[in-house]
N, C-alpha and C. Protein backbone atom coordinates (compact mmCIF):
# COMPACT_ATOMS: atom_id res chain seq x y z
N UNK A 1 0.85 -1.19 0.00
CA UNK A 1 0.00 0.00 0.00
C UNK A 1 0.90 1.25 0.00
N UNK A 2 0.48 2.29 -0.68
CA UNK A 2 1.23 3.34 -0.82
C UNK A 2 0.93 4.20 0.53
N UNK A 3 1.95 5.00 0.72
CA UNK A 3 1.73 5.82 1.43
C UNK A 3 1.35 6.93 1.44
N UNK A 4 0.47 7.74 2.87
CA UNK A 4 -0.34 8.50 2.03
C UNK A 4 0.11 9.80 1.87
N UNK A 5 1.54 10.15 2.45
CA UNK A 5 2.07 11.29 2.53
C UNK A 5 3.08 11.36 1.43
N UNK A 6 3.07 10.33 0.67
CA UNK A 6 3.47 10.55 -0.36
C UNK A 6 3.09 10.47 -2.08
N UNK A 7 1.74 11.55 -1.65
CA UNK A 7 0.88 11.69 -2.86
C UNK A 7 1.35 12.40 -3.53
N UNK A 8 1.05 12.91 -4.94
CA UNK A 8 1.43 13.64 -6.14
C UNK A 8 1.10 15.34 -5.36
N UNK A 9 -0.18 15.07 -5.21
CA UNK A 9 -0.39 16.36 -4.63
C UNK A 9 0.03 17.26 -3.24
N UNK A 10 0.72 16.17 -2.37
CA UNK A 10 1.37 16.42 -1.21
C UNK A 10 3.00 16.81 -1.52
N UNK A 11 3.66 16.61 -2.65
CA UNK A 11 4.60 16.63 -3.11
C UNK A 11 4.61 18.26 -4.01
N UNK A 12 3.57 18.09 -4.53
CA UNK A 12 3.67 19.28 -5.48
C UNK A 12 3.08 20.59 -4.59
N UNK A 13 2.31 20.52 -3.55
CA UNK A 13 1.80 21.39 -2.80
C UNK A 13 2.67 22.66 -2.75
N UNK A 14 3.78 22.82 -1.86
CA UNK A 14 5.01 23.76 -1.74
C UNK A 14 5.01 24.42 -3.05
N UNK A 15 5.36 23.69 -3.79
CA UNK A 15 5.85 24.17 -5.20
C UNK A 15 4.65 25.34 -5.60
N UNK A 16 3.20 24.81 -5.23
CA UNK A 16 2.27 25.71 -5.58
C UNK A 16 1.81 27.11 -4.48
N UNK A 17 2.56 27.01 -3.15
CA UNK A 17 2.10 28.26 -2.35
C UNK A 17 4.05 29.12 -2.85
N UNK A 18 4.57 28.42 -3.03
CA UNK A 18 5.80 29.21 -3.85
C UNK A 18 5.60 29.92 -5.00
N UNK A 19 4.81 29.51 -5.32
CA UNK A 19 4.75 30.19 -6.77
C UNK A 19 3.91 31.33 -6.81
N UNK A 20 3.10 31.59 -5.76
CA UNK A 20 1.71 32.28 -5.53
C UNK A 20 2.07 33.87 -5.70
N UNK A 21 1.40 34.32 -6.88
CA UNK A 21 1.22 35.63 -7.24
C UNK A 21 0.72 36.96 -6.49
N UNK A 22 1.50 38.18 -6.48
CA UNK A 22 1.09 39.25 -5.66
C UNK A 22 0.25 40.08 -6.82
N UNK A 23 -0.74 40.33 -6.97
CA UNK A 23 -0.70 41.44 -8.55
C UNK A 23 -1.04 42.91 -7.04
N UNK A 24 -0.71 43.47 -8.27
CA UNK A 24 -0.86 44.97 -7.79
C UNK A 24 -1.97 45.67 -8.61
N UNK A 25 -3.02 46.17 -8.15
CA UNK A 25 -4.01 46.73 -8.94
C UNK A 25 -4.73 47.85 -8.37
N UNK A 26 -5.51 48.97 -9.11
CA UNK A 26 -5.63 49.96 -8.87
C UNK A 26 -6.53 50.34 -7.70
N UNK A 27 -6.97 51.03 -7.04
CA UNK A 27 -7.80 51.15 -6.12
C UNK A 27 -9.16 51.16 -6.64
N UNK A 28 -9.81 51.48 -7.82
CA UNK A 28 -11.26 51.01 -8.35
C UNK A 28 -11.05 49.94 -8.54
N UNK A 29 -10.16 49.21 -9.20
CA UNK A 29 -9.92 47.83 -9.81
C UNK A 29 -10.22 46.84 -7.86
N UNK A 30 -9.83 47.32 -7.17
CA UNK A 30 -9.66 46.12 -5.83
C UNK A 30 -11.39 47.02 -5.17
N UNK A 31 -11.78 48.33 -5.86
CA UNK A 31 -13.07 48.13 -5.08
C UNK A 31 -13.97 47.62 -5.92
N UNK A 32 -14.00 47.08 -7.08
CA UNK A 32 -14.94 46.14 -7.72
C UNK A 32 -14.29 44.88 -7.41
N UNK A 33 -13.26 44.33 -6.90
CA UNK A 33 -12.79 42.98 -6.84
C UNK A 33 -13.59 42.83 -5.86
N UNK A 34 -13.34 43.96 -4.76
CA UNK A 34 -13.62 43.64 -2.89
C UNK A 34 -15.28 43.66 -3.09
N UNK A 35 -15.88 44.22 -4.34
CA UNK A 35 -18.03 44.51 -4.19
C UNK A 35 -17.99 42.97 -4.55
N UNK A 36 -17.59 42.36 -5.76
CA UNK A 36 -17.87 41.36 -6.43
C UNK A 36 -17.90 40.07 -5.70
N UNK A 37 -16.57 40.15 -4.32
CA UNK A 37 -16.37 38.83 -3.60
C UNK A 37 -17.45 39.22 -2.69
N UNK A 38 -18.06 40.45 -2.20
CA UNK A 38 -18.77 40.28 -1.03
C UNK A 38 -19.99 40.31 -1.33
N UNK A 39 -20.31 40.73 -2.52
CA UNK A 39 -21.70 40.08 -3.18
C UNK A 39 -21.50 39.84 -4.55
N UNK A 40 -21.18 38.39 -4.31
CA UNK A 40 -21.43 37.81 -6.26
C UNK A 40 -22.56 38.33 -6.89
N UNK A 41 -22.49 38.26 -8.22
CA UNK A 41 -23.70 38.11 -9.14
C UNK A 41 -24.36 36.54 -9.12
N UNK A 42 -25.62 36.38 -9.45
CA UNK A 42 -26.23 35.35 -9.47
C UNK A 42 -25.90 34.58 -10.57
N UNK A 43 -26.03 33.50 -10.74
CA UNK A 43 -25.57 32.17 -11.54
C UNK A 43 -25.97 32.52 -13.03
N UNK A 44 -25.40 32.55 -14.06
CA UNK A 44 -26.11 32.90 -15.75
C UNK A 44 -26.59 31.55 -15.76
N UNK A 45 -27.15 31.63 -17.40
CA UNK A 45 -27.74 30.05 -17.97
C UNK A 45 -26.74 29.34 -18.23
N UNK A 46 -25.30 29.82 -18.34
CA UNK A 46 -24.69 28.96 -18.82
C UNK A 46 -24.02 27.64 -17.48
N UNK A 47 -23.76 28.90 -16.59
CA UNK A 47 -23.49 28.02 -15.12
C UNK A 47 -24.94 27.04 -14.68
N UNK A 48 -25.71 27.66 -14.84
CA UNK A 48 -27.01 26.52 -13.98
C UNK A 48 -27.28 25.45 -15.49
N UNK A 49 -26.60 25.48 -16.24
CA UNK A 49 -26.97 24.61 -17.07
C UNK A 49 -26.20 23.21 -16.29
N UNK A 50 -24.85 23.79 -16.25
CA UNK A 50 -23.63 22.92 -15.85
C UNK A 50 -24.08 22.79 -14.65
N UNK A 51 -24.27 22.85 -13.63
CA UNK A 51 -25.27 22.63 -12.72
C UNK A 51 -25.84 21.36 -12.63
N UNK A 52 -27.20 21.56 -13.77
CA UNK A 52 -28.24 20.75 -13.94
C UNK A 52 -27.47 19.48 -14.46
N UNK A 53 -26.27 19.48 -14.96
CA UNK A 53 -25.65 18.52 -15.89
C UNK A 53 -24.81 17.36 -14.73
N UNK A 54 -24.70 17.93 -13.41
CA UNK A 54 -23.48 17.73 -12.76
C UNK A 54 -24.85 16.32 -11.94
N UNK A 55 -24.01 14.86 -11.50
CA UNK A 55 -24.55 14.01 -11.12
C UNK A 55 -24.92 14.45 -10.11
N UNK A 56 -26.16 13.46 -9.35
CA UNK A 56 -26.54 13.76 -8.32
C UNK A 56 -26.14 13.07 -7.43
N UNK A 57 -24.71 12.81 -7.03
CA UNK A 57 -24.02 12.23 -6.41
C UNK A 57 -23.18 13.08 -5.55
N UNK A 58 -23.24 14.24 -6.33
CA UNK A 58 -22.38 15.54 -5.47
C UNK A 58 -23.33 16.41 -4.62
């Protein structure tokens, strides 16, 4: 049996908070980022399609 601390994704993890991007963006630009995360827009047709598509197992 493999072990479990030595998964693909436990291995590559580091590599991915190393790599992690700072952007710098304007002060309108981060107050539509900061409106958008604290109230999304509602789902289009194209998302609730994918939705409706997704098993009902999740």
């Amino acid at each position: 049996m493999a072990d479990p601390g030595d998964s693909k994704t436990e291995r590559e993890s580091p590599v991915t908070i190393d790599t992690t991007e700072l952007l710098k963006v304007s002060y309108c630009d981060f107050a539509l980022i900061h409106k958008l995360l604290k109230d999304p827009p509602g789902p289009n047709a194209k998302l609730r399609a994918a939705i409706a598509a997704l098993p009902d197992i999740l």
